[in-house]
Protein backbone atom coordinates (compact mmCIF):
# COMPACT_ATOMS: atom_id res chain seq x y z
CA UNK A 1 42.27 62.82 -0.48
CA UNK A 2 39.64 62.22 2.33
CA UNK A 3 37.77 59.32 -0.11
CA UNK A 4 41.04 57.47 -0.82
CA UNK A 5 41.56 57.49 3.00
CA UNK A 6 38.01 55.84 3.86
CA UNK A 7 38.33 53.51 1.20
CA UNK A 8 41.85 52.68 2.16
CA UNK A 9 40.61 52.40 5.57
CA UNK A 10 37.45 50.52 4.99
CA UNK A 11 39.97 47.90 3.12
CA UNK A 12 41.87 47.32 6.06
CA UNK A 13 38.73 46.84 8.73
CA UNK A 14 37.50 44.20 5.97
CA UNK A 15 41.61 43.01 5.60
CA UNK A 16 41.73 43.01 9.57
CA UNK A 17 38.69 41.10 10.42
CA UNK A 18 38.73 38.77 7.35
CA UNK A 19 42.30 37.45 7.90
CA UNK A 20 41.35 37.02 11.97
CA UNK A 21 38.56 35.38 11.96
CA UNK A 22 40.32 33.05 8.64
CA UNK A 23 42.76 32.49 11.36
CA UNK A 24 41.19 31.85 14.39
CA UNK A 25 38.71 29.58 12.41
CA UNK A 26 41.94 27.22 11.17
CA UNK A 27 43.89 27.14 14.49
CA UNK A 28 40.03 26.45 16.35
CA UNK A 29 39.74 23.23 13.76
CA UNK A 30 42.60 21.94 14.24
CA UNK A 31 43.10 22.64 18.34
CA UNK A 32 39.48 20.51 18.61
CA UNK A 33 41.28 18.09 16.05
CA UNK A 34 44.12 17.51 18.17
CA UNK A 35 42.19 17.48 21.43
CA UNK A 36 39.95 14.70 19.89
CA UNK A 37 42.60 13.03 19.36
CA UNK A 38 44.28 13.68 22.77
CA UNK A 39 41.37 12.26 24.51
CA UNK A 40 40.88 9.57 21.58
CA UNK A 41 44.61 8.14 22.73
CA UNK A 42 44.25 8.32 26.73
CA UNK A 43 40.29 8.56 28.03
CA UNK A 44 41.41 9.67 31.25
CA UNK A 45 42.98 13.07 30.44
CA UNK A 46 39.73 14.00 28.95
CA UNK A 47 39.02 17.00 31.76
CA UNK A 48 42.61 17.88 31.78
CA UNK A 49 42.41 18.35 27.36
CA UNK A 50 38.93 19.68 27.48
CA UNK A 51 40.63 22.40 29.89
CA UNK A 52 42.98 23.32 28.19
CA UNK A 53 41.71 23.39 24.77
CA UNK A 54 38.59 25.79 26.12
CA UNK A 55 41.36 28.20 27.47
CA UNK A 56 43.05 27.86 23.49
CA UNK A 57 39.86 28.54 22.29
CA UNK A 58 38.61 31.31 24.04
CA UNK A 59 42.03 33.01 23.31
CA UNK A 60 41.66 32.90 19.69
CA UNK A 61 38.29 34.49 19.98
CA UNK A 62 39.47 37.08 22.06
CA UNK A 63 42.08 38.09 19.11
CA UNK A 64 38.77 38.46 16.97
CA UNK A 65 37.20 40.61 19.17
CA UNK A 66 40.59 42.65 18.63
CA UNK A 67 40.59 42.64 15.46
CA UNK A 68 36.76 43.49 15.21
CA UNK A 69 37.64 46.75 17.56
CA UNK A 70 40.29 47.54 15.15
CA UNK A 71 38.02 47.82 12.32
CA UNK A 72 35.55 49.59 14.51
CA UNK A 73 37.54 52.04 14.96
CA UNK A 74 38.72 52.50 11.58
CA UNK A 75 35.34 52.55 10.47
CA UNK A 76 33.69 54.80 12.95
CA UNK A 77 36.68 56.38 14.63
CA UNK A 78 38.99 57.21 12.11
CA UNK A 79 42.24 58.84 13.06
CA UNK A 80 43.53 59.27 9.80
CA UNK A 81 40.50 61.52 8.96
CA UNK A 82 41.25 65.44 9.80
C-alpha cells in the first residue's frame, strides 16, 4: 500500500510542476507577445506596458514556485504516508 502511495504521489509532484511550469511558459510567451505589440502600436506607453507586463510575469512565476512547494512536499513531506 505504502509503494502505490509514493508512486502515486511522485506522479502528481511531476503532474503538478510539469503542467505549471507548461502553463506559465505559454501565458509568459504570449503576455511578452502582446506587450511587444502594445509598445509596437503606441511608443509612448512603453514604461506603462513594460510595468505591467513585469507584474504579469512575476505572478506566473510565483504560481511555479507553488506548484514546486507542492511537489516538495509530496515528495519529502508526505501526508498521505502513515
Amino acid at each position: 500500500m505504502n509503494e502505490t502511495i509514493v508512486a502515486l504521489s511522485l506522479l502528481g509532484a511531476a503532474l503538478s510542476v510539469g503542467l505549471a511550469v507548461l502553463g506559465a511558459c505559454i501565458g509568459q510567451g504570449l503576455a511578452v507577445s502582446k506587450a511587444t505589440e502594445a509598445v509596437g502600436k503606441n511608443p509612448a506607453a512603453k514604461s506603462e506596458v513594460q510595468t505591467m507586463m513585469i507584474v504579469g510575469l512575476v505572478t506566473m512565476v510565483v504560481l511555479v514556485a507553488f506548484a514546486i512547494a507542492i511537489a516538495i512536499v509530496l515528495v519529502y513531506l508526505n501526508p498521505f504516508i502513515r
